[in-house]
N, C-alpha and C. Protein backbone atom coordinates (compact mmCIF):
# COMPACT_ATOMS: atom_id res chain seq x y z
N UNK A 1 7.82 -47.99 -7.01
CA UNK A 1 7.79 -47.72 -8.44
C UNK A 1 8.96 -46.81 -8.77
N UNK A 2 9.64 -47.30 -9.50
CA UNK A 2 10.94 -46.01 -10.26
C UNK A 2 10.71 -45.03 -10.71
N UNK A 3 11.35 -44.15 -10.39
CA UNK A 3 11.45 -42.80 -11.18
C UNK A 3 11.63 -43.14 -12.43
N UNK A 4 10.89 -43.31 -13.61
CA UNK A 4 11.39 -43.50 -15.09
C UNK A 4 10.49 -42.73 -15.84
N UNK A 5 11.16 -42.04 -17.02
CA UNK A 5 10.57 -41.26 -17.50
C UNK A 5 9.21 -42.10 -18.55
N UNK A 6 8.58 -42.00 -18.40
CA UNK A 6 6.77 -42.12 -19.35
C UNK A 6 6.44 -40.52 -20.08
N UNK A 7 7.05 -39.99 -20.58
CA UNK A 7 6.51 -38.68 -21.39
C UNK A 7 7.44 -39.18 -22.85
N UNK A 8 7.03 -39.54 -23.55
CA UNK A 8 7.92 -39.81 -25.00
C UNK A 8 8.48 -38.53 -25.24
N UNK A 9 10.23 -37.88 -25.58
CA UNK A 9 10.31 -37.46 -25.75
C UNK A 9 10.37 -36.66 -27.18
N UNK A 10 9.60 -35.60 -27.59
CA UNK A 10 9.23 -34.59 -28.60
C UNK A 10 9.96 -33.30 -28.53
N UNK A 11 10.46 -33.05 -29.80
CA UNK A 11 10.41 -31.91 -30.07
C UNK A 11 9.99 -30.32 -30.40
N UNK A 12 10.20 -29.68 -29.31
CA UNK A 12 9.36 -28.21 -29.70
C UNK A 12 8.92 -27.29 -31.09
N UNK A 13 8.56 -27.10 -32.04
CA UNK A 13 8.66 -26.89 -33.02
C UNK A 13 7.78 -25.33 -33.15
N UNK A 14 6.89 -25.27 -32.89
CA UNK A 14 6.05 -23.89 -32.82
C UNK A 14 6.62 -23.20 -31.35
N UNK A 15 7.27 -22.18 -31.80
CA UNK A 15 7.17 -21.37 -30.18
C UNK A 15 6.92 -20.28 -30.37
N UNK A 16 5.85 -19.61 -29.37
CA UNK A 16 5.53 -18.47 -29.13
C UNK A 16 6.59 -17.63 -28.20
N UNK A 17 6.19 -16.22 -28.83
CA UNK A 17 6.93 -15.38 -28.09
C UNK A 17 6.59 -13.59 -28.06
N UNK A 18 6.62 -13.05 -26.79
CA UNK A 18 5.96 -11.75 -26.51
C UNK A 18 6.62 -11.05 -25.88
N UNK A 19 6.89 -9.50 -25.65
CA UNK A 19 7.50 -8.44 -25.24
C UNK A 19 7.07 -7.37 -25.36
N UNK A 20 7.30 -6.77 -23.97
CA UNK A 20 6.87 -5.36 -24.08
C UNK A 20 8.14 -4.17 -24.66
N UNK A 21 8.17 -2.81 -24.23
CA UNK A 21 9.15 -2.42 -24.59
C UNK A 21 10.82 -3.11 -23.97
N UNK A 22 10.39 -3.13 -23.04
CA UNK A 22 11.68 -3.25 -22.05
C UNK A 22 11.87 -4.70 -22.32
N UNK A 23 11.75 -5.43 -23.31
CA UNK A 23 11.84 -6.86 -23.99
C UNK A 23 12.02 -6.69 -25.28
N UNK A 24 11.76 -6.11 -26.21
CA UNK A 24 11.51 -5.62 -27.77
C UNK A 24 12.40 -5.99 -28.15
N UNK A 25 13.85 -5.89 -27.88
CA UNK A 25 15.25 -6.23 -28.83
C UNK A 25 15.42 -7.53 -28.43
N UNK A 26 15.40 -7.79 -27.60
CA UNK A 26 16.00 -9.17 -27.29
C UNK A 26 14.80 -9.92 -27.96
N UNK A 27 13.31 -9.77 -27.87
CA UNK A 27 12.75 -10.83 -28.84
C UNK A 27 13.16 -10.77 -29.99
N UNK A 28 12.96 -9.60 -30.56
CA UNK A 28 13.51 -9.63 -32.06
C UNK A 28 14.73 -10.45 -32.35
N UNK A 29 15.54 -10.12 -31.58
CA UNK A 29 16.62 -11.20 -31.74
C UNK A 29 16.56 -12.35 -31.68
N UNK A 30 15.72 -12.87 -30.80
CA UNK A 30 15.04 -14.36 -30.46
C UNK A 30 14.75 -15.07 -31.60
N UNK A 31 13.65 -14.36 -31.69
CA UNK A 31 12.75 -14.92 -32.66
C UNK A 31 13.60 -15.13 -33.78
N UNK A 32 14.61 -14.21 -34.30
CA UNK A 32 15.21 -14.33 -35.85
C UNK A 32 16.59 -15.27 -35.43
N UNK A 33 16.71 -15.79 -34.52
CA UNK A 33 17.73 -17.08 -33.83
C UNK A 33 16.58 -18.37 -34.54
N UNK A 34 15.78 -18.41 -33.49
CA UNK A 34 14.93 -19.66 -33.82
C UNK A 34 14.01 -19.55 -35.59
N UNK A 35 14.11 -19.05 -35.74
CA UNK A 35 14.00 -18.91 -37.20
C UNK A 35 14.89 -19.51 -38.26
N UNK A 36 15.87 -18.82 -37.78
CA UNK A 36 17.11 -19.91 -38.57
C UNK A 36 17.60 -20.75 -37.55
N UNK A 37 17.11 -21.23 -36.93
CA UNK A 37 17.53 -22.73 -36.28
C UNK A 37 15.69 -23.46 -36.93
N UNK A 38 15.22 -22.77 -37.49
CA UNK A 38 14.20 -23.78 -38.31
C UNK A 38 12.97 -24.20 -37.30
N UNK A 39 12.29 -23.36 -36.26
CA UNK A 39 11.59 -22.78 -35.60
C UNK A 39 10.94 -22.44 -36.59
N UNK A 40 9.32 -22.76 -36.29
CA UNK A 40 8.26 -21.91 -36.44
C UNK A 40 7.95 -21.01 -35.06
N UNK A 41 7.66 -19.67 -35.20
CA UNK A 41 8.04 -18.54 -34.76
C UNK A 41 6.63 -17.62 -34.95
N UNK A 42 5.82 -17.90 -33.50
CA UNK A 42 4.40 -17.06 -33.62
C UNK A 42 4.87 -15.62 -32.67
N UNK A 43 4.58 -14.17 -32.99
CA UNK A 43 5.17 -13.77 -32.37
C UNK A 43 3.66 -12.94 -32.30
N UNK A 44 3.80 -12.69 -30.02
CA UNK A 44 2.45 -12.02 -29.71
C UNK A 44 2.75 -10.80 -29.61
N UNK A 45 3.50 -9.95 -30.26
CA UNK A 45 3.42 -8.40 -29.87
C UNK A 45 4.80 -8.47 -28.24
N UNK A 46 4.89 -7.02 -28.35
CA UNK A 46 4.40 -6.06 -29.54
C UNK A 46 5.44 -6.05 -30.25
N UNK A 47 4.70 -5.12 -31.49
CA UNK A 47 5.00 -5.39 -33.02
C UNK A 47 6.13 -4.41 -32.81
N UNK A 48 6.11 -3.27 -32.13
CA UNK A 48 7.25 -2.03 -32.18
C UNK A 48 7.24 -1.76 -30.98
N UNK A 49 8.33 -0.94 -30.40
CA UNK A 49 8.70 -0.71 -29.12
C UNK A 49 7.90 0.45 -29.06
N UNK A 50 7.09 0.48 -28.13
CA UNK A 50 6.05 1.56 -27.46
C UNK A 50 6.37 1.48 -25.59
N UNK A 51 6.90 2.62 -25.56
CA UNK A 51 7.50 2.97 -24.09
C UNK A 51 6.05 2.87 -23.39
N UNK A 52 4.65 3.17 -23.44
CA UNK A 52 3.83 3.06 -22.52
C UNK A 52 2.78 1.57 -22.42
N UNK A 53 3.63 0.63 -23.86
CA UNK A 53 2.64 -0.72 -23.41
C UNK A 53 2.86 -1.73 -22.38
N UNK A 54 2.05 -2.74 -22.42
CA UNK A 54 2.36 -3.37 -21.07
C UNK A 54 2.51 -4.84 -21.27
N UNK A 55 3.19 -5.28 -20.45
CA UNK A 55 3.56 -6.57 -20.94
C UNK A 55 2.12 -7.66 -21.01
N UNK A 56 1.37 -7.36 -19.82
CA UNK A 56 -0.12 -8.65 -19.74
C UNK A 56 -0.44 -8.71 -21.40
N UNK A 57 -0.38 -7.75 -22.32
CA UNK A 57 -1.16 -7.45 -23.26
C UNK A 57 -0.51 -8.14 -24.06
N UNK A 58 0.81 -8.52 -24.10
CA UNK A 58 1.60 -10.01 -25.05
C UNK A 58 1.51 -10.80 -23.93
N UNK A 59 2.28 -10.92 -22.89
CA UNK A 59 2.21 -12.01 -22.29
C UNK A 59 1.27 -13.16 -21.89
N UNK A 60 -0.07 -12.57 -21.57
CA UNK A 60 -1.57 -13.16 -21.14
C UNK A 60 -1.92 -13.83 -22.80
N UNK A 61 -1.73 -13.20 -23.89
CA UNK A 61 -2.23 -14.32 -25.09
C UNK A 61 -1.15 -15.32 -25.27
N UNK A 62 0.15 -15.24 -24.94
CA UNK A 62 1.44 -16.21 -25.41
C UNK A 62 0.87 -17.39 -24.42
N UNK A 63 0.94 -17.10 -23.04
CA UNK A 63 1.07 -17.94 -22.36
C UNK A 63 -0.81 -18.56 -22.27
N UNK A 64 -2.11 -18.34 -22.72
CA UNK A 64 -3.16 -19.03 -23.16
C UNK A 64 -2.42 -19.81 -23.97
N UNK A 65 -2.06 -19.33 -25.26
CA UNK A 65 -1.30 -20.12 -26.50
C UNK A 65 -0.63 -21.63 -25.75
N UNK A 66 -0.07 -21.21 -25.26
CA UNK A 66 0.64 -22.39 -24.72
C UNK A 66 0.03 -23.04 -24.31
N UNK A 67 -0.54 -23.07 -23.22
CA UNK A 67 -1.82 -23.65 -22.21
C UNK A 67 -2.63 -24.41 -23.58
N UNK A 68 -3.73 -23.96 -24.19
CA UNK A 68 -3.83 -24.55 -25.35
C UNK A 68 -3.23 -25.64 -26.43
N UNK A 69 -2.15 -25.43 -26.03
CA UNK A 69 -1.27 -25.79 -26.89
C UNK A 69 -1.32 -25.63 -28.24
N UNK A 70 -1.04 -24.13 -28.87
CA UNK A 70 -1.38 -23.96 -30.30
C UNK A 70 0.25 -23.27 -30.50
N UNK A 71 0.77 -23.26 -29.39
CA UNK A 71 2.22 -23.55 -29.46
C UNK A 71 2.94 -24.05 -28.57
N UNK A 72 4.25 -24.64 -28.71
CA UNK A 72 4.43 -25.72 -28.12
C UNK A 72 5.42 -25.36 -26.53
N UNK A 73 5.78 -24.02 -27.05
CA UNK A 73 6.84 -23.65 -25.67
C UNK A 73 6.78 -21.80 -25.93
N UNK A 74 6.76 -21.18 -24.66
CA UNK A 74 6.95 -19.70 -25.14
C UNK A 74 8.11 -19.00 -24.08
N UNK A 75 8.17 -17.62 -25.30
CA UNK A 75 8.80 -17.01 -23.85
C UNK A 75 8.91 -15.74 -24.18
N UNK A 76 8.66 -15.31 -23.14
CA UNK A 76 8.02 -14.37 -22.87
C UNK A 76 9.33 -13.19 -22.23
N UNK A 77 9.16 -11.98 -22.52
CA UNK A 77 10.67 -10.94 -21.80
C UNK A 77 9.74 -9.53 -22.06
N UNK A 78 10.49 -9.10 -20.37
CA UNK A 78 9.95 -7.31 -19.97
C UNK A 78 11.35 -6.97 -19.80
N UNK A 79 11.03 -5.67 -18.92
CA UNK A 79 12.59 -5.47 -18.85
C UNK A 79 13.58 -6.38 -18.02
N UNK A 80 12.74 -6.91 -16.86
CA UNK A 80 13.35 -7.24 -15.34
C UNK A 80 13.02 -8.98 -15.90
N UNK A 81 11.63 -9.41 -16.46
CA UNK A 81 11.37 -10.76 -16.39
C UNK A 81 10.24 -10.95 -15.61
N UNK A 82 10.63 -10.24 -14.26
CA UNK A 82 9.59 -10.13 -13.59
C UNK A 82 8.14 -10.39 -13.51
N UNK A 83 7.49 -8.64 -14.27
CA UNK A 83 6.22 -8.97 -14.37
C UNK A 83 5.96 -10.25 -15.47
N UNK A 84 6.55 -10.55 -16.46
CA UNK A 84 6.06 -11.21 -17.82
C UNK A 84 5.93 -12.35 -16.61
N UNK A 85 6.78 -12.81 -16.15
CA UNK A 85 6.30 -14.17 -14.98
C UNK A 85 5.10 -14.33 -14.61
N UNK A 86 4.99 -13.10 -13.69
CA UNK A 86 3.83 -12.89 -12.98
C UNK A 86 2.30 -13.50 -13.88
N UNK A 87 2.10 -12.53 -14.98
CA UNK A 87 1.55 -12.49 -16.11
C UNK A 87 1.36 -14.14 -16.35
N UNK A 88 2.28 -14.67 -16.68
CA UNK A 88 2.14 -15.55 -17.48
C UNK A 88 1.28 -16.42 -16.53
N UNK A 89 2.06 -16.74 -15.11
CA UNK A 89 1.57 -17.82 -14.25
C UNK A 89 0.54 -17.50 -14.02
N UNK A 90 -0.40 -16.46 -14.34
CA UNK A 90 -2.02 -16.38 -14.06
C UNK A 90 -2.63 -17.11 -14.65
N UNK A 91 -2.37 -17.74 -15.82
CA UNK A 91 -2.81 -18.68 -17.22
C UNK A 91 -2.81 -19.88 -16.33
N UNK A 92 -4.18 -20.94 -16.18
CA UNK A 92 -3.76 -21.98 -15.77
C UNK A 92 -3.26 -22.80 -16.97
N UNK A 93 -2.11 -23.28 -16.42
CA UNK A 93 -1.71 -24.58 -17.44
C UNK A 93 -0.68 -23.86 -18.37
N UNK A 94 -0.43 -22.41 -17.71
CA UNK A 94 1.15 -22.37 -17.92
C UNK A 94 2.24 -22.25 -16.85
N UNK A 95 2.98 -22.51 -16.87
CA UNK A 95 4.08 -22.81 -15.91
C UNK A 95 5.51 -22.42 -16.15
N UNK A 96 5.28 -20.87 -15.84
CA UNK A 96 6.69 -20.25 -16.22
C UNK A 96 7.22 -20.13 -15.07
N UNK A 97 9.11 -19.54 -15.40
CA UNK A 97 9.97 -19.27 -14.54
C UNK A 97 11.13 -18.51 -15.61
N UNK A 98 11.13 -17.46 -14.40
CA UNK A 98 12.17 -16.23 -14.40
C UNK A 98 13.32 -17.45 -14.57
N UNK A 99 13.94 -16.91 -15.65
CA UNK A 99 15.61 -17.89 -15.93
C UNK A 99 16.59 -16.41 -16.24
N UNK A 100 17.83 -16.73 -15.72
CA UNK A 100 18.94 -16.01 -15.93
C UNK A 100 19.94 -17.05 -16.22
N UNK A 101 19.80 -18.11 -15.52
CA UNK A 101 21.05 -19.08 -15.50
C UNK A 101 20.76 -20.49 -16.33
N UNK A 102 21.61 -21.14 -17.35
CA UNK A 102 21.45 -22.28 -17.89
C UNK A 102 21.21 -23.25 -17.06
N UNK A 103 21.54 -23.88 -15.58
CA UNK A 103 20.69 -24.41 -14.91
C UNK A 103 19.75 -24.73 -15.10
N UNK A 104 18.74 -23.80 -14.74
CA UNK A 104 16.88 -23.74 -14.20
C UNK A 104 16.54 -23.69 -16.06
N UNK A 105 17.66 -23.26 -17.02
CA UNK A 105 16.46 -23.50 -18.24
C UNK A 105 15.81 -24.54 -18.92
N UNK A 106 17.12 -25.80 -18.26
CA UNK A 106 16.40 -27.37 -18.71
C UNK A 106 16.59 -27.64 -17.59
N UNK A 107 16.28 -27.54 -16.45
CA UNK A 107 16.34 -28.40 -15.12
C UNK A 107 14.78 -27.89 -15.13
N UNK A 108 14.33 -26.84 -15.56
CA UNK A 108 12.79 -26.54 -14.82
C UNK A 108 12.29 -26.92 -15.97
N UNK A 109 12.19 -27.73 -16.82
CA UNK A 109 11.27 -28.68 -18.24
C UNK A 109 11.65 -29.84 -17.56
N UNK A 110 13.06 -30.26 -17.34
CA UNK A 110 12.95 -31.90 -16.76
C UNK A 110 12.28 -32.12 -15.66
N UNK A 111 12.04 -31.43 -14.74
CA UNK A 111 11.90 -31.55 -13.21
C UNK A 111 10.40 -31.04 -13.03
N UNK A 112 10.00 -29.74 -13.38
CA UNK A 112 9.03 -29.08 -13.37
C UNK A 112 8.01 -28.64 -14.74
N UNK A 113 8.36 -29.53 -15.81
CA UNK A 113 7.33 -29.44 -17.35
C UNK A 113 7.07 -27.91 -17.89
N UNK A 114 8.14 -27.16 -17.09
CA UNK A 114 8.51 -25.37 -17.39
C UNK A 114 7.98 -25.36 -18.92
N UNK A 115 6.83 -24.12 -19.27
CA UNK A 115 6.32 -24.47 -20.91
C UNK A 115 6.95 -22.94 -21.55
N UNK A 116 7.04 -22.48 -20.50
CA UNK A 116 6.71 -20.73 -20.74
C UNK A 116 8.66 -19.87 -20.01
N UNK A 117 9.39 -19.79 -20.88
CA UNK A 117 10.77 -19.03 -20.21
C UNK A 117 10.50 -17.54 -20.15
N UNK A 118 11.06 -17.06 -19.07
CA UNK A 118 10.86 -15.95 -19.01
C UNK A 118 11.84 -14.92 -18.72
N UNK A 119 12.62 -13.92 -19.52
CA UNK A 119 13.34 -13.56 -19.47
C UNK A 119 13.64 -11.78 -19.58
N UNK A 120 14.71 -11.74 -18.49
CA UNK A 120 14.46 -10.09 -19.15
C UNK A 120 15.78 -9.22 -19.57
N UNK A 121 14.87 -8.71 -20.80
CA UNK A 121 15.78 -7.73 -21.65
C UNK A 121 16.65 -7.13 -21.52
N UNK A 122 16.13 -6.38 -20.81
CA UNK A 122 17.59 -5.75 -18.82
C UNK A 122 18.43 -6.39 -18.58
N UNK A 123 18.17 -7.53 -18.69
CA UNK A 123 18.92 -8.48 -17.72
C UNK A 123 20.01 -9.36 -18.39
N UNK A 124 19.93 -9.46 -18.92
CA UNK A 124 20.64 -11.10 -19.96
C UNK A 124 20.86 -10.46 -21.46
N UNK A 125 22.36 -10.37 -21.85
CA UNK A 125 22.55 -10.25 -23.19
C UNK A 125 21.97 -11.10 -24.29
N UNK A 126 21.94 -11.08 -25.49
CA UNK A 126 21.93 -11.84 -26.61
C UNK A 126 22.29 -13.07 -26.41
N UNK A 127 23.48 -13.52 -26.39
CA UNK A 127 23.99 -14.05 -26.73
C UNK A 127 23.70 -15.38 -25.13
N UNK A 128 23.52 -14.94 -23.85
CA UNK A 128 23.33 -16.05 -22.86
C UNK A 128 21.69 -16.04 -22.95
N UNK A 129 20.90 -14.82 -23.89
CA UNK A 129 19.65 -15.48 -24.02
C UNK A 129 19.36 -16.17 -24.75
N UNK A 130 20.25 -16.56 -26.12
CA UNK A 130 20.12 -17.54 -27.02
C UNK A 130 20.30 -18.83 -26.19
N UNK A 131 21.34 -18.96 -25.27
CA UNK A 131 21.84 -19.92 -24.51
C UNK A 131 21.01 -20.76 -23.78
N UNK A 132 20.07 -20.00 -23.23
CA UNK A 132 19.19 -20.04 -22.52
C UNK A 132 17.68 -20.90 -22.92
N UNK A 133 17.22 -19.99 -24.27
CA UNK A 133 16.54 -20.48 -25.15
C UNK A 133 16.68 -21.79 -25.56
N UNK A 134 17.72 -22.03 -25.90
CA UNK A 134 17.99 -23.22 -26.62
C UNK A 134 18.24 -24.60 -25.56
N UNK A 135 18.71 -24.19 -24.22
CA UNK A 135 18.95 -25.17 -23.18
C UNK A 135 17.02 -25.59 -22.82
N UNK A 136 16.42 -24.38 -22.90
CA UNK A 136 15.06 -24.44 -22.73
C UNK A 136 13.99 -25.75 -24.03
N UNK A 137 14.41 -25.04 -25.06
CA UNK A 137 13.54 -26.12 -25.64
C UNK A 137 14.41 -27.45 -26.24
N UNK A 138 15.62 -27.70 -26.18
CA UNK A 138 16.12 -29.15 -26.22
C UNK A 138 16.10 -29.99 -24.75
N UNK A 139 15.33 -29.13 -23.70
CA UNK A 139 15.22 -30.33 -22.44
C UNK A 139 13.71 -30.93 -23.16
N UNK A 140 13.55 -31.78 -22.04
CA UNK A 140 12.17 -33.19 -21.83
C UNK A 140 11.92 -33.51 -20.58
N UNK A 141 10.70 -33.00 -20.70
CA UNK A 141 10.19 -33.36 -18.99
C UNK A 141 10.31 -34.60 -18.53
N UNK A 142 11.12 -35.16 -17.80
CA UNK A 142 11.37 -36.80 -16.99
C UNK A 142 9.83 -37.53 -17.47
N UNK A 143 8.97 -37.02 -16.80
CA UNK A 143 7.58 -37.75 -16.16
C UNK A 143 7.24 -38.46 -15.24
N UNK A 144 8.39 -38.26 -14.18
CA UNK A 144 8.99 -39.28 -13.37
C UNK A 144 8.10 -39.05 -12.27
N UNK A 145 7.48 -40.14 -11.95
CA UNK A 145 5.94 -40.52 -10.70
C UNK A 145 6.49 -38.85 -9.88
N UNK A 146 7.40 -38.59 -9.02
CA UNK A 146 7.62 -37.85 -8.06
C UNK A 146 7.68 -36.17 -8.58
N UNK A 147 7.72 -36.39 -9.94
CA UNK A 147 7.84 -34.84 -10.58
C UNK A 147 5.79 -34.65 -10.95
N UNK A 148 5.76 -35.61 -11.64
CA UNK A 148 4.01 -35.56 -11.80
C UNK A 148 3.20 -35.13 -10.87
N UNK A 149 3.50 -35.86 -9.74
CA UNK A 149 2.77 -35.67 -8.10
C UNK A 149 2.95 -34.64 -7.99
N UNK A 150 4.32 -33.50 -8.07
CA UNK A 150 4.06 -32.17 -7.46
C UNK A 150 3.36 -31.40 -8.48
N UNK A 151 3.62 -31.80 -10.04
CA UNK A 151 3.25 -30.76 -10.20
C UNK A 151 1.32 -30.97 -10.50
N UNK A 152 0.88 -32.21 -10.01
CA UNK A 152 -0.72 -32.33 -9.87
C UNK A 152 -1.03 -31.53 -9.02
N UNK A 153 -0.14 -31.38 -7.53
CA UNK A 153 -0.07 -30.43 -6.64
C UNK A 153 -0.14 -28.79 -6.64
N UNK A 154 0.61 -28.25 -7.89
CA UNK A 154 0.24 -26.89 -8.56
C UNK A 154 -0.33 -26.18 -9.37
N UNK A 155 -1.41 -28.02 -10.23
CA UNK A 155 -2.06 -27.69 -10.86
C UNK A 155 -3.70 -27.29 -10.07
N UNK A 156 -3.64 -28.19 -9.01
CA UNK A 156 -4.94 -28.22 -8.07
C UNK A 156 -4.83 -26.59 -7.66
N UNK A 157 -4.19 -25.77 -7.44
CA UNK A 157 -4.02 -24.79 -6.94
C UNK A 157 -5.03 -23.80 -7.99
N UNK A 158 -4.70 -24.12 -9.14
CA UNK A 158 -5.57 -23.49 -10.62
C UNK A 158 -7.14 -23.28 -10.23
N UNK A 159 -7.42 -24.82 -9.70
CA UNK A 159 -8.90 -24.93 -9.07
C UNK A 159 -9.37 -24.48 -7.98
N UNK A 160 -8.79 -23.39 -7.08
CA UNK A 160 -9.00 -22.84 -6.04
C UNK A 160 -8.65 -23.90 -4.79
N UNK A 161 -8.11 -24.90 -4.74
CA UNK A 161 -7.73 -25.85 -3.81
C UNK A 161 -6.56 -25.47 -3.10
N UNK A 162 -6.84 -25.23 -1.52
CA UNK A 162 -5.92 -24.42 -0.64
C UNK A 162 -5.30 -25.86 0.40
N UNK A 163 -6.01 -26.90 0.62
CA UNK A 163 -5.23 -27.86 1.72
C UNK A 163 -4.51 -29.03 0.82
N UNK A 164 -3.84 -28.63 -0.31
CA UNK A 164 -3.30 -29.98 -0.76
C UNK A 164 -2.09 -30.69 -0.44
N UNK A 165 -1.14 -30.09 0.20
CA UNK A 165 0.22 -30.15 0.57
C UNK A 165 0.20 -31.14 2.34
N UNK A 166 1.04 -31.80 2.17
CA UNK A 166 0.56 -32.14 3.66
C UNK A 166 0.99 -31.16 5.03
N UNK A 167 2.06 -30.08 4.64
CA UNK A 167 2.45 -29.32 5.69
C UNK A 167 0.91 -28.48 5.67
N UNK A 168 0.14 -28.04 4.92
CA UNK A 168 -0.56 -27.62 5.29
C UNK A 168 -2.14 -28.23 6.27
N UNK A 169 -1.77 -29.02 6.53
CA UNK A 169 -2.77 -29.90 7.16
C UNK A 169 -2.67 -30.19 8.58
């Protein structure tokens, strides 16, 4: 059977997005990018930069949101990227990744159905996080038989299922 894509490709239109302090500017900036690129723009906190909040406390509702699907792609930024990752991938049925490089921002939606970017404030100016953003929600997941299979493979993991891989067997 061919690798051919079966996911009709759609456009992202609602995206969520959350930050703690060490994320705060760069969402703000985000968000008022995709705004005028004509984005609807749900934003989970926080509302003002507070040096002692924590990222689970935006990140854990963005990335449900997604999972849900009551928005269509998020992303999420701490200082490092780091924890907001961490965070997010606890959500089953979201599937983030730490991005710095335009690469992995539409290679991990085509390849891996990436819903959730994750980026950090620290880390990545304005201007390659717009880059980033935008490489992120103009990709389309293939759907291609061999990308599906793995990622049925990381979704079983959600369900407490430890022998699914065949190296592990």
């Amino acid at each position: 059977m061919p690798d051919s894509p079966t996911v009709p490709p759609t456009t992202p239109k609602r995206i969520g997005v959350a930050a703690d302090h060490g994320g705060f500017d760069l969402k703000e900036y985000l968000a008022g990018m995709l705004r005028e690129a004509d984005y609807e723009v749900l934003d989970f906190g926080d509302r003002r930069p507070q040096p002692d909040d924590d990222y689970p406390d935006f990140v854990v509702p963005l990335a449900r949101a997604v999972a849900r699907g009551e928005v269509d792609r998020g992303v999420a930024i701490c200082g490092s990227g780091v924890g907001a990752c961490m965070a997010a991938n606890k959500v089953p049925g979201a599937r983030a990744c730490l991005i710095h490089e335009c690469f992995s921002a539409h290679q991990g939606v085509e390849d891996d159905d990436m819903n959730v970017i994750c980026l950090g404030g620290h880390v990545v100016g304005n201007a390659l996080a717009w880059e980033l953003v935008r490489g992120f929600l103009q990709a389309r997941f293939s759907g291609a038989e061999r990308h599906r299979r793995r990622l049925a493979k990381v979704a079983s993991l959600e369900g407490g299922e430890t022998a699914l891989c065949a190296a592990t067997l």
